[in-house]
PDB file of N, CA and C in Angstrom:
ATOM      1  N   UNK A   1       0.838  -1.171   0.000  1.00  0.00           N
ATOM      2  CA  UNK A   1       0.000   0.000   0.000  1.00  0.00           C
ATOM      3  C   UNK A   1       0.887   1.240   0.000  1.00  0.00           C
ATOM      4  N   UNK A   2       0.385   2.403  -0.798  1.00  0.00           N
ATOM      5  CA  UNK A   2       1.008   3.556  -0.677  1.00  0.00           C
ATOM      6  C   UNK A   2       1.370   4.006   0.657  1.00  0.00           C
ATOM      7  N   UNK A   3       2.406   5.258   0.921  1.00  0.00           N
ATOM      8  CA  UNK A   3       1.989   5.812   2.258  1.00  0.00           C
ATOM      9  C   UNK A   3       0.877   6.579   2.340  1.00  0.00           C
ATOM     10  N   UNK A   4       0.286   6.622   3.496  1.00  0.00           N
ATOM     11  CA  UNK A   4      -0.728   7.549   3.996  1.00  0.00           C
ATOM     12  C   UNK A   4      -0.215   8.658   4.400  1.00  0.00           C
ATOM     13  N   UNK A   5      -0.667   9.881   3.996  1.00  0.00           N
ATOM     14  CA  UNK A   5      -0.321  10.794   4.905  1.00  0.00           C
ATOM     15  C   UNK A   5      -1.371  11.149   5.591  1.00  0.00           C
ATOM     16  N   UNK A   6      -0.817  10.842   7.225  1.00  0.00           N
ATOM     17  CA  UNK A   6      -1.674  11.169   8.792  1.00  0.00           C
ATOM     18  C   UNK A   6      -1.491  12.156   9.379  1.00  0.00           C
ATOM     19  N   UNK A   7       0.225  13.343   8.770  1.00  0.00           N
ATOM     20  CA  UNK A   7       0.292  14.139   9.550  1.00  0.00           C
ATOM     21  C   UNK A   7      -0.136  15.742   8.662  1.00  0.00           C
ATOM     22  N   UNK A   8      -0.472  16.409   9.419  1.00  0.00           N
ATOM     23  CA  UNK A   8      -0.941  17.585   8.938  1.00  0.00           C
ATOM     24  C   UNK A   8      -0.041  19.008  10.007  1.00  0.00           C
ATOM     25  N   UNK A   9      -0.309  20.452   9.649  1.00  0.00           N
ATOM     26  CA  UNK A   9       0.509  21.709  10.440  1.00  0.00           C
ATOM     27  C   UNK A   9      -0.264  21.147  11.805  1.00  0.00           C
ATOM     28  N   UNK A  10      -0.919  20.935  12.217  1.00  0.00           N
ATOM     29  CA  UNK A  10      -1.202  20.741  13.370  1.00  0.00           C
ATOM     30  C   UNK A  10      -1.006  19.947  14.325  1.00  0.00           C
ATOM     31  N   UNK A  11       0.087  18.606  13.671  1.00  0.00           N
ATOM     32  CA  UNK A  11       0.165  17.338  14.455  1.00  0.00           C
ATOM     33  C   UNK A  11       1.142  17.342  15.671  1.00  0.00           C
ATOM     34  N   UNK A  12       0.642  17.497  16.497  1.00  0.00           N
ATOM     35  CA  UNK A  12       1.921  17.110  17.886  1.00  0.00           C
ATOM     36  C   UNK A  12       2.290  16.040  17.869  1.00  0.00           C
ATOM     37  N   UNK A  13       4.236  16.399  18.012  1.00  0.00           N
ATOM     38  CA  UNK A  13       5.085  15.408  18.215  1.00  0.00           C
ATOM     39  C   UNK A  13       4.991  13.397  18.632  1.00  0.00           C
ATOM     40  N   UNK A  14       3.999  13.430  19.871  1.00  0.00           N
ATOM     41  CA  UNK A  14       3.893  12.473  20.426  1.00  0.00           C
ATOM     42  C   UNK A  14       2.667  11.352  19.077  1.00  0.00           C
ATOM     43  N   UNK A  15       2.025  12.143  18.504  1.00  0.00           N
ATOM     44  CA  UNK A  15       1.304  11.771  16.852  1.00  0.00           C
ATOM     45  C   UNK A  15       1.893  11.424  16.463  1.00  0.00           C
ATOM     46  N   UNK A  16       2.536  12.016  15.559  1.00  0.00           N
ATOM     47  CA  UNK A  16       3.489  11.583  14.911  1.00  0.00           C
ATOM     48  C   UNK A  16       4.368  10.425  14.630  1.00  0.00           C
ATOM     49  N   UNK A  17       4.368  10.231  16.195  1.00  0.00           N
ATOM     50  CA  UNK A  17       5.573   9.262  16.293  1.00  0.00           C
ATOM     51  C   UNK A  17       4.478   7.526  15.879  1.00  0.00           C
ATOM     52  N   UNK A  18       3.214   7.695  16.218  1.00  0.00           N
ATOM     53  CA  UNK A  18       2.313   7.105  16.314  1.00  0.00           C
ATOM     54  C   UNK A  18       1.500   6.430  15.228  1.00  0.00           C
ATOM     55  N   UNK A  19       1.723   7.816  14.133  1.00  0.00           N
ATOM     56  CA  UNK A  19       1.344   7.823  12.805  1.00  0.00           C
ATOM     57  C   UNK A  19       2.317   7.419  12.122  1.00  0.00           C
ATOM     58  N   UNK A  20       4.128   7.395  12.244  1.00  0.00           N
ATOM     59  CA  UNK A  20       4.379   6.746  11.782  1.00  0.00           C
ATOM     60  C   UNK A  20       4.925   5.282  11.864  1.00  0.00           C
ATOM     61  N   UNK A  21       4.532   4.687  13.392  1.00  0.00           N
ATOM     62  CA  UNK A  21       3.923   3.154  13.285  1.00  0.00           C
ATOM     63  C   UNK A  21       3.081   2.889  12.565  1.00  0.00           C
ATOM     64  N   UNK A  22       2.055   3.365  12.102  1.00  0.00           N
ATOM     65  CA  UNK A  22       0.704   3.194  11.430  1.00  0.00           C
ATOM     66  C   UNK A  22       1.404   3.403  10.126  1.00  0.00           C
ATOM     67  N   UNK A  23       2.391   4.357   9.352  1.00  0.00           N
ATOM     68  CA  UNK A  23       2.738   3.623   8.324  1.00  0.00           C
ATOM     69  C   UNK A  23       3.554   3.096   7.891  1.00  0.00           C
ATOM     70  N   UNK A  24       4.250   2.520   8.794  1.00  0.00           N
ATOM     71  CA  UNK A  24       5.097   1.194   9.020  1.00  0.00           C
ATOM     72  C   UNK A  24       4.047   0.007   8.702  1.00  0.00           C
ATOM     73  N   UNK A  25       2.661  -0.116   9.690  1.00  0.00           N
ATOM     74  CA  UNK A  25       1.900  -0.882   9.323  1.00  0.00           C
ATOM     75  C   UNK A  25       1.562  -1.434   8.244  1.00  0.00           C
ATOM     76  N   UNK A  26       1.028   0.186   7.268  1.00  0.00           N
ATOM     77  CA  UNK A  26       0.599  -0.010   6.125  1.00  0.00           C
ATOM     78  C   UNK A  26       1.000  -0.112   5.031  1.00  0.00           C
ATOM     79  N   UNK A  27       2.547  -0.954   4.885  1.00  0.00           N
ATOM     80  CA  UNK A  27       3.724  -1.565   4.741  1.00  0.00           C
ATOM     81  C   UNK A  27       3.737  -3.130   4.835  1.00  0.00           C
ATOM     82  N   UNK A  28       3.236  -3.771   5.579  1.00  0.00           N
ATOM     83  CA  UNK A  28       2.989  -4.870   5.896  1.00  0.00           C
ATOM     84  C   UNK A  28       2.352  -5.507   4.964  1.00  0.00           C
ATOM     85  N   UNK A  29       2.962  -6.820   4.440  1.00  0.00           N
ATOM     86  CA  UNK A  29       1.996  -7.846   2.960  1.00  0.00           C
ATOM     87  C   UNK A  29       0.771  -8.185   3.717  1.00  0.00           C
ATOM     88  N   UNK A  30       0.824  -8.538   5.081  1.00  0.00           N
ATOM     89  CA  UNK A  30      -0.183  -9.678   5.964  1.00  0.00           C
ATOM     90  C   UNK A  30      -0.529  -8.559   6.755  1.00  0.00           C
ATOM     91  N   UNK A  31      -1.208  -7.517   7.068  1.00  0.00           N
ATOM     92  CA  UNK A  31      -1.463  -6.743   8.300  1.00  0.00           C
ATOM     93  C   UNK A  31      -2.071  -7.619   9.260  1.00  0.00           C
ATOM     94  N   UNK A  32      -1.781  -7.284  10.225  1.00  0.00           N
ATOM     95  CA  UNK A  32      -2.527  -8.019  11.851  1.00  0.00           C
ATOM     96  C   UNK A  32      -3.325  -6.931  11.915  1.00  0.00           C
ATOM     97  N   UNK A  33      -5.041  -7.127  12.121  1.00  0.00           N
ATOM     98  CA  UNK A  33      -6.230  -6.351  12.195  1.00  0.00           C
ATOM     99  C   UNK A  33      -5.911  -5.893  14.328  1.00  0.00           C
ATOM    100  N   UNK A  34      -5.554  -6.974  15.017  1.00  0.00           N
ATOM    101  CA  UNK A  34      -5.274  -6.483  15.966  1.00  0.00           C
ATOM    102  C   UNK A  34      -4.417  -5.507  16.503  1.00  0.00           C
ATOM    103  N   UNK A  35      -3.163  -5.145  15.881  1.00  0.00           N
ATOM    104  CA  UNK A  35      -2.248  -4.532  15.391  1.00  0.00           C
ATOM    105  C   UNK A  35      -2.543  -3.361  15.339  1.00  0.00           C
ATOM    106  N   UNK A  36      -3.879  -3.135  13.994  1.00  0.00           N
ATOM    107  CA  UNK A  36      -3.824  -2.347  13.955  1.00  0.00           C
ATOM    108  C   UNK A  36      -4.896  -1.284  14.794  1.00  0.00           C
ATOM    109  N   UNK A  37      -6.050  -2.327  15.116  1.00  0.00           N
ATOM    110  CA  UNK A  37      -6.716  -1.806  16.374  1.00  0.00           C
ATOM    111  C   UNK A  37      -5.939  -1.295  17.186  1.00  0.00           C
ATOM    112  N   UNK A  38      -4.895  -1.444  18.027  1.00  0.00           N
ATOM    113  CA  UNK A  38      -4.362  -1.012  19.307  1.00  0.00           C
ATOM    114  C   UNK A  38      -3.808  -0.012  18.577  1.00  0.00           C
ATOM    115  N   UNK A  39      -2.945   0.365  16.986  1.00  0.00           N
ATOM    116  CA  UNK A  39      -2.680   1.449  16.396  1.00  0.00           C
ATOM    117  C   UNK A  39      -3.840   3.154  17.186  1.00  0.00           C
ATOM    118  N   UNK A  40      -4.960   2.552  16.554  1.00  0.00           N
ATOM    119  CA  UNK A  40      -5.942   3.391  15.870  1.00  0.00           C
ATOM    120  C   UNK A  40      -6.251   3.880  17.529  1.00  0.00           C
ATOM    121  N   UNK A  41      -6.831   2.813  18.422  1.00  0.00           N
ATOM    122  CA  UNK A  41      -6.630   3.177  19.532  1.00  0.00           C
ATOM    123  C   UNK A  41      -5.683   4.186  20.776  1.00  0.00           C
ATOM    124  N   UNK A  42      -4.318   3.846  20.076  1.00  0.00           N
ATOM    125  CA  UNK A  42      -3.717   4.368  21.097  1.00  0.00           C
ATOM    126  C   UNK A  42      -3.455   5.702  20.262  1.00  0.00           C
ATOM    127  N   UNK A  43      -3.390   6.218  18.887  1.00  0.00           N
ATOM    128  CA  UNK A  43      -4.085   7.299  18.361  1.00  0.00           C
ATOM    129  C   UNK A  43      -4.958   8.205  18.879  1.00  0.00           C
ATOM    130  N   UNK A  44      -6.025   7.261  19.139  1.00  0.00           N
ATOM    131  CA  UNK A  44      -7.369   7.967  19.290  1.00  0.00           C
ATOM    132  C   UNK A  44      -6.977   8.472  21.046  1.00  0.00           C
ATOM    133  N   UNK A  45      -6.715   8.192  21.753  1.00  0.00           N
ATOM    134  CA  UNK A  45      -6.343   8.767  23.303  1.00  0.00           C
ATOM    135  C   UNK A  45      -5.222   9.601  23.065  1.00  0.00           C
ATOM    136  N   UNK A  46      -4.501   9.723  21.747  1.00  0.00           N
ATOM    137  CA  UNK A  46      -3.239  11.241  21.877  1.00  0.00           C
ATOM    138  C   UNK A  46      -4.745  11.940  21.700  1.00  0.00           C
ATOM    139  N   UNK A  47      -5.397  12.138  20.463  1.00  0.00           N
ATOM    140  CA  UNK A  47      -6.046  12.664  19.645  1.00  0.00           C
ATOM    141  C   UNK A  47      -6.984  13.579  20.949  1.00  0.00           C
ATOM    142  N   UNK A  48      -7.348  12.896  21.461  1.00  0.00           N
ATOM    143  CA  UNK A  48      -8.374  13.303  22.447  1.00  0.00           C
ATOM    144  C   UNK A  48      -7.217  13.720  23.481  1.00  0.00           C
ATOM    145  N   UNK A  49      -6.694  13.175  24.252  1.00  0.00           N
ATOM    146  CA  UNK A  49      -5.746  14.115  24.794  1.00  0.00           C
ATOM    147  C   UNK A  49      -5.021  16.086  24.616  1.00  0.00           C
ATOM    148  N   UNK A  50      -4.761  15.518  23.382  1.00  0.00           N
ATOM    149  CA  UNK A  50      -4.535  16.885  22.803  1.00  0.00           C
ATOM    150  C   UNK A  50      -5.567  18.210  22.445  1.00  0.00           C
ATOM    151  N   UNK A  51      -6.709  17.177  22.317  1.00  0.00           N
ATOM    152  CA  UNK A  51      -8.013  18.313  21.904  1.00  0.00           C
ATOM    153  C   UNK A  51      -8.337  18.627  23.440  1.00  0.00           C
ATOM    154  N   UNK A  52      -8.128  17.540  24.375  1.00  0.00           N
ATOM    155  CA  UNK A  52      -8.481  18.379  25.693  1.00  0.00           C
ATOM    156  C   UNK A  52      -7.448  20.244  26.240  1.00  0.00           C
ATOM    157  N   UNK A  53      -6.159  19.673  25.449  1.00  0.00           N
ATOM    158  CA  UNK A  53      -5.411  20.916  25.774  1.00  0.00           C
ATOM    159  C   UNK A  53      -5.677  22.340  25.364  1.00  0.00           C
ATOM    160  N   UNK A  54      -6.527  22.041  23.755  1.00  0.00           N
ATOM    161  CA  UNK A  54      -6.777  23.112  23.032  1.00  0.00           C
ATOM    162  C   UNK A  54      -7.737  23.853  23.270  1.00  0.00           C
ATOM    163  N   UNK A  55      -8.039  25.263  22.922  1.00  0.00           N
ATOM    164  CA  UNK A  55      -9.193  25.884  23.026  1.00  0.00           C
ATOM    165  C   UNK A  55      -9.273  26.896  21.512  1.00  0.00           C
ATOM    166  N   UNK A  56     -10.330  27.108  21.028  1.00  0.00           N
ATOM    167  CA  UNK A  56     -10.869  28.370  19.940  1.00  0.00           C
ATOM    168  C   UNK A  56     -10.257  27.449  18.695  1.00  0.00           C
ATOM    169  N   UNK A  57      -9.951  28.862  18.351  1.00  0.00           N
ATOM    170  CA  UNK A  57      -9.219  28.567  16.646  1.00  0.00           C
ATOM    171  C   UNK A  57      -8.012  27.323  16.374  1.00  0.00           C
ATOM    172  N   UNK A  58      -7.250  26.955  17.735  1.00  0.00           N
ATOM    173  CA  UNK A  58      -6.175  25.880  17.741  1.00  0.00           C
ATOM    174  C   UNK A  58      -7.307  24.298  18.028  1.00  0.00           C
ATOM    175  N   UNK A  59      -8.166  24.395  18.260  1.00  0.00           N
ATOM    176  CA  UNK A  59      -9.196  23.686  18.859  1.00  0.00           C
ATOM    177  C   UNK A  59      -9.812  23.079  17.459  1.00  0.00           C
ATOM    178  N   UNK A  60     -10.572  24.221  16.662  1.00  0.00           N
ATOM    179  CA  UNK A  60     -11.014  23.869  15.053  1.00  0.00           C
ATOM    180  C   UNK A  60     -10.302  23.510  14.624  1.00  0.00           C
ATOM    181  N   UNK A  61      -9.079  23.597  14.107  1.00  0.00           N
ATOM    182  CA  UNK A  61      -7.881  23.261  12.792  1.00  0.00           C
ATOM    183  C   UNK A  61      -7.699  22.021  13.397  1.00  0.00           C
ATOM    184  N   UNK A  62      -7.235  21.981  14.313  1.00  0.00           N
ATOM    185  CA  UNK A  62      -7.000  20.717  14.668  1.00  0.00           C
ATOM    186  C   UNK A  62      -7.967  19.395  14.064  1.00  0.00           C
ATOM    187  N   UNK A  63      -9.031  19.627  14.945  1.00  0.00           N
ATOM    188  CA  UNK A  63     -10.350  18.925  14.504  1.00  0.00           C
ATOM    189  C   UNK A  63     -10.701  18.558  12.975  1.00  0.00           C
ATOM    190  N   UNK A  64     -10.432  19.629  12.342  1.00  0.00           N
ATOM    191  CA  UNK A  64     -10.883  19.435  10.354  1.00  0.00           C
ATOM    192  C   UNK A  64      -9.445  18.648   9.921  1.00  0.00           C
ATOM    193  N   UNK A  65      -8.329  18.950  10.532  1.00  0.00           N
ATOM    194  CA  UNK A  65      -7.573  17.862  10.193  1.00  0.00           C
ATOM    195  C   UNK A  65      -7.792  16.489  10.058  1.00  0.00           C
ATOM    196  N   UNK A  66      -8.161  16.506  12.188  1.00  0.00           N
ATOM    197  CA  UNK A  66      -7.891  15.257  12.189  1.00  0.00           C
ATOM    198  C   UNK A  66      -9.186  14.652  11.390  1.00  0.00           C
ATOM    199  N   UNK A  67     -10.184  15.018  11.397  1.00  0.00           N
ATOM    200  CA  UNK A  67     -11.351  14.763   9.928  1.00  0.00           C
ATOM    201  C   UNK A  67     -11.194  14.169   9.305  1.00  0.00           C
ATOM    202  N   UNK A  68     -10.585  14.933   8.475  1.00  0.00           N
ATOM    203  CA  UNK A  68      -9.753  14.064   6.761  1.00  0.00           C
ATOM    204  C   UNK A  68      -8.786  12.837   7.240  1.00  0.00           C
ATOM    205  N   UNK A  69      -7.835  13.173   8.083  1.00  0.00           N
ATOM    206  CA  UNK A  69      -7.148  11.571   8.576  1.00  0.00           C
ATOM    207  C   UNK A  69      -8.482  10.813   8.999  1.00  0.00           C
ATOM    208  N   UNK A  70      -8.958  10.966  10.118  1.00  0.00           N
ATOM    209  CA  UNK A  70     -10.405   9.758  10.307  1.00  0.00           C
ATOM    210  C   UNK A  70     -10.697   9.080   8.778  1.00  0.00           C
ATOM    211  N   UNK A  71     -10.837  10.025   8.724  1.00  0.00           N
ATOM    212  CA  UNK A  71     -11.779   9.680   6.851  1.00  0.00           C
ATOM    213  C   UNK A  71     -10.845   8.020   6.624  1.00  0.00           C
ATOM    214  N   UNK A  72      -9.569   8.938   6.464  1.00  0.00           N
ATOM    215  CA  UNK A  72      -8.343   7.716   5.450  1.00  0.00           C
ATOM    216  C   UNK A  72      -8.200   7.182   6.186  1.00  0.00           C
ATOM    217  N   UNK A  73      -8.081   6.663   7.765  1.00  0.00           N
ATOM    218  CA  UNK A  73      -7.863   5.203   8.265  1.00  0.00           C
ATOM    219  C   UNK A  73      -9.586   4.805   8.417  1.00  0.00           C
ATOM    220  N   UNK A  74     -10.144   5.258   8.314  1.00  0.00           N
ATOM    221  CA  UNK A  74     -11.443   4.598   8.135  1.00  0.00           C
ATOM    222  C   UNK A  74     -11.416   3.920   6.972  1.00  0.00           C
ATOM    223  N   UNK A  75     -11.405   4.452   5.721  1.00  0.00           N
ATOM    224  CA  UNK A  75     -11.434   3.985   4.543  1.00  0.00           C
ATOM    225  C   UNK A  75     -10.501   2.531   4.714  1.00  0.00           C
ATOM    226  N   UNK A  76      -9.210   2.671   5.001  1.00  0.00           N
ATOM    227  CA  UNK A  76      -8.338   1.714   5.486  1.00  0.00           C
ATOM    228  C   UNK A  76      -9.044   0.262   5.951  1.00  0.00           C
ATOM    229  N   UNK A  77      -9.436   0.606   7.391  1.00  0.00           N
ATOM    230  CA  UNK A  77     -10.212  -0.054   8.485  1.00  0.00           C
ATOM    231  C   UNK A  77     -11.090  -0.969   7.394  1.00  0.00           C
ATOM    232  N   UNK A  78     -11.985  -0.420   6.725  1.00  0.00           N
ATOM    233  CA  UNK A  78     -12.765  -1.063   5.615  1.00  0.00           C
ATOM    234  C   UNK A  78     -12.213  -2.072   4.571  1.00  0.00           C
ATOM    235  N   UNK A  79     -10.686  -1.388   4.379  1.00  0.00           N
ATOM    236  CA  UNK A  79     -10.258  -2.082   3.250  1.00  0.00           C
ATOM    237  C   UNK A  79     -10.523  -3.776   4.067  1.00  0.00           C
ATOM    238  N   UNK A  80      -9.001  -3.698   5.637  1.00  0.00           N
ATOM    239  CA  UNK A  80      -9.222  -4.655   5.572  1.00  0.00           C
ATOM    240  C   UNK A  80     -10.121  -5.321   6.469  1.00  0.00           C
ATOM    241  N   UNK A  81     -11.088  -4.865   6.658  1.00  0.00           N
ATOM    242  CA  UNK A  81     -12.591  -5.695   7.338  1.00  0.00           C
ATOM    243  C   UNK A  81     -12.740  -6.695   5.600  1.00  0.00           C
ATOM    244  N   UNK A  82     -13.145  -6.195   4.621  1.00  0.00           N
ATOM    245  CA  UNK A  82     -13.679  -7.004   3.384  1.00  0.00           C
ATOM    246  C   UNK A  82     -12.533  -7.766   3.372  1.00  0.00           C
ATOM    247  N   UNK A  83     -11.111  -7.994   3.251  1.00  0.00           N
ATOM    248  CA  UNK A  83     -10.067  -8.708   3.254  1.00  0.00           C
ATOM    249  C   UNK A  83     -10.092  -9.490   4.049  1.00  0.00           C
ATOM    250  N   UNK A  84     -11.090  -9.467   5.191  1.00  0.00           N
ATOM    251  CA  UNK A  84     -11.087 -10.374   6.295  1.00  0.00           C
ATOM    252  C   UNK A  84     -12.415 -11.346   5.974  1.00  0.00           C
ATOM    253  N   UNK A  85     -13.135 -10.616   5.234  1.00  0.00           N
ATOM    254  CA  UNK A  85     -14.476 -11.608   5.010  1.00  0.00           C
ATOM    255  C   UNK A  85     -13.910 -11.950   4.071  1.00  0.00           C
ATOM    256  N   UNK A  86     -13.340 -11.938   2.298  1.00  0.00           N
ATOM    257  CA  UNK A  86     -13.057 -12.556   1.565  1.00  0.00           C
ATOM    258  C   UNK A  86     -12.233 -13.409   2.422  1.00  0.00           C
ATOM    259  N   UNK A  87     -11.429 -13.665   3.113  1.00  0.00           N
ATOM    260  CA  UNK A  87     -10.858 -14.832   3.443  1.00  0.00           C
ATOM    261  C   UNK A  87     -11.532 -15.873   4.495  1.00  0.00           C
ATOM    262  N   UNK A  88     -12.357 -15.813   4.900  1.00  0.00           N
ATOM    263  CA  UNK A  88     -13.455 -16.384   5.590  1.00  0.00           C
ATOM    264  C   UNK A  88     -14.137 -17.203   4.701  1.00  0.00           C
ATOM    265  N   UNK A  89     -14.440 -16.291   3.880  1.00  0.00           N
ATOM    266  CA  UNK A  89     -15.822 -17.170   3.099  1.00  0.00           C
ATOM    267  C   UNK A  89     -14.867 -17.970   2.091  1.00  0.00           C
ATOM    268  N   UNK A  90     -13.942 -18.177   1.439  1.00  0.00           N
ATOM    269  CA  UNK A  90     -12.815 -18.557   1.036  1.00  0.00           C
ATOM    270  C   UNK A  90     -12.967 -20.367   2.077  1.00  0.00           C
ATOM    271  N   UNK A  91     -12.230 -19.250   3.337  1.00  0.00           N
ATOM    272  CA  UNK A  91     -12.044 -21.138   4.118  1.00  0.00           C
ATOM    273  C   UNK A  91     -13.543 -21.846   4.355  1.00  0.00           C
ATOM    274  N   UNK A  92     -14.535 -20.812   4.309  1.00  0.00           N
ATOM    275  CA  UNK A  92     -16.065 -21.575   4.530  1.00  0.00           C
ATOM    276  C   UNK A  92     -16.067 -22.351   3.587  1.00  0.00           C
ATOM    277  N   UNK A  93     -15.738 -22.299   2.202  1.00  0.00           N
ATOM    278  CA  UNK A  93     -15.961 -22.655   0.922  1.00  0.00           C
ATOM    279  C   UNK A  93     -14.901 -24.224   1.005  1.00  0.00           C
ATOM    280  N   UNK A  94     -13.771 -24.052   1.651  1.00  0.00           N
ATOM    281  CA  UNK A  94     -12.880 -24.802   1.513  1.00  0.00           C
ATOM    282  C   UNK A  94     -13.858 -25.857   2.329  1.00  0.00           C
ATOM    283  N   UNK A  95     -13.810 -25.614   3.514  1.00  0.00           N
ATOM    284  CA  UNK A  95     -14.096 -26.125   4.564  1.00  0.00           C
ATOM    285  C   UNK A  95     -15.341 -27.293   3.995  1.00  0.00           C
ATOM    286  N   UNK A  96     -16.269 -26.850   3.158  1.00  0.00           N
ATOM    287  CA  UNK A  96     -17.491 -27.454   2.341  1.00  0.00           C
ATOM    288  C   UNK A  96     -16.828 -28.566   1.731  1.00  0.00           C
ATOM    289  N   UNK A  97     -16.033 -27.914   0.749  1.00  0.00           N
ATOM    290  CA  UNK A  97     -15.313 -28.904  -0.231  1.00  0.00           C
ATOM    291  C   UNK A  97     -14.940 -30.072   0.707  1.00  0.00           C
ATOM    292  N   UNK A  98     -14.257 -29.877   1.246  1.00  0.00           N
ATOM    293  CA  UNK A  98     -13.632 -30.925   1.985  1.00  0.00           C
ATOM    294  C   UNK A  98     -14.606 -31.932   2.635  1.00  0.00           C
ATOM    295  N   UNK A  99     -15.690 -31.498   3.001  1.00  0.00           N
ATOM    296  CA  UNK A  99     -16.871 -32.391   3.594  1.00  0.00           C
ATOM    297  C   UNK A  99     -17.418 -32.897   2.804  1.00  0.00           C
ATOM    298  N   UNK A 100     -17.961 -32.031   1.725  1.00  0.00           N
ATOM    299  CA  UNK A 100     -18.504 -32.947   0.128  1.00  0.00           C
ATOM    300  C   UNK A 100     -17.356 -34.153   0.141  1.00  0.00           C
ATOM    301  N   UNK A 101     -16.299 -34.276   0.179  1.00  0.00           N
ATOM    302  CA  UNK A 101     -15.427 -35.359  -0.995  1.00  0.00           C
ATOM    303  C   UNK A 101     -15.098 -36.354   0.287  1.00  0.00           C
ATOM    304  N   UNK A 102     -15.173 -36.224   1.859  1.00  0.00           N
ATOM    305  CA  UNK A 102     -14.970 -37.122   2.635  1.00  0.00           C
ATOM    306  C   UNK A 102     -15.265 -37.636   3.307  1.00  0.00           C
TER     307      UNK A 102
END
């Protein structure tokens, strides 16, 4: 997968460092969905952390940033949820075969 870009003028340091595990991740042939849960997670507590610090106009920018990032690891998140059902229904399918012939 391409890189993502997660960071924007507004990203504090401790992000960053966070975002770029996440695209280290999205680097990975096999991603671990758990992986990347605890990613998105331990994200989401800077994210909110930091918006607790802010107030007014540093408060908005922030927010419409982090927006558009939500957006793209959402989109992400999706990719591989369907990557996780195509391979399911895959071994369901297998799993059949194998009972048909034995």
């Amino acid at each position: 997968m391409k890189k993502i870009i997660l960071d924007h003028p507004f990203t504090p340091v401790n992000l960053r460092l966070i975002n770029q595990e996440l695209n280290q991740f999205f680097l990975l042939e096999e991603p671990d969905e758990k992986l990347f849960l605890d990613l998105a997670n331990r994200r989401d507590s800077v994210v909110q952390s930091h918006l607790a610090t802010l107030d007014g106009k540093d408060k908005k920018h922030f927010s419409q940033a982090e927006l558009e990032v939500n957006g793209t690891l959402v989109a992400y998140a999706n990719k591989l949820f369907k990557a996780s059902l195509n391979q399911l229904s895959g071994l369901i399918r297998g799993r059949k075969a194998v009972k048909k012939y034995t």
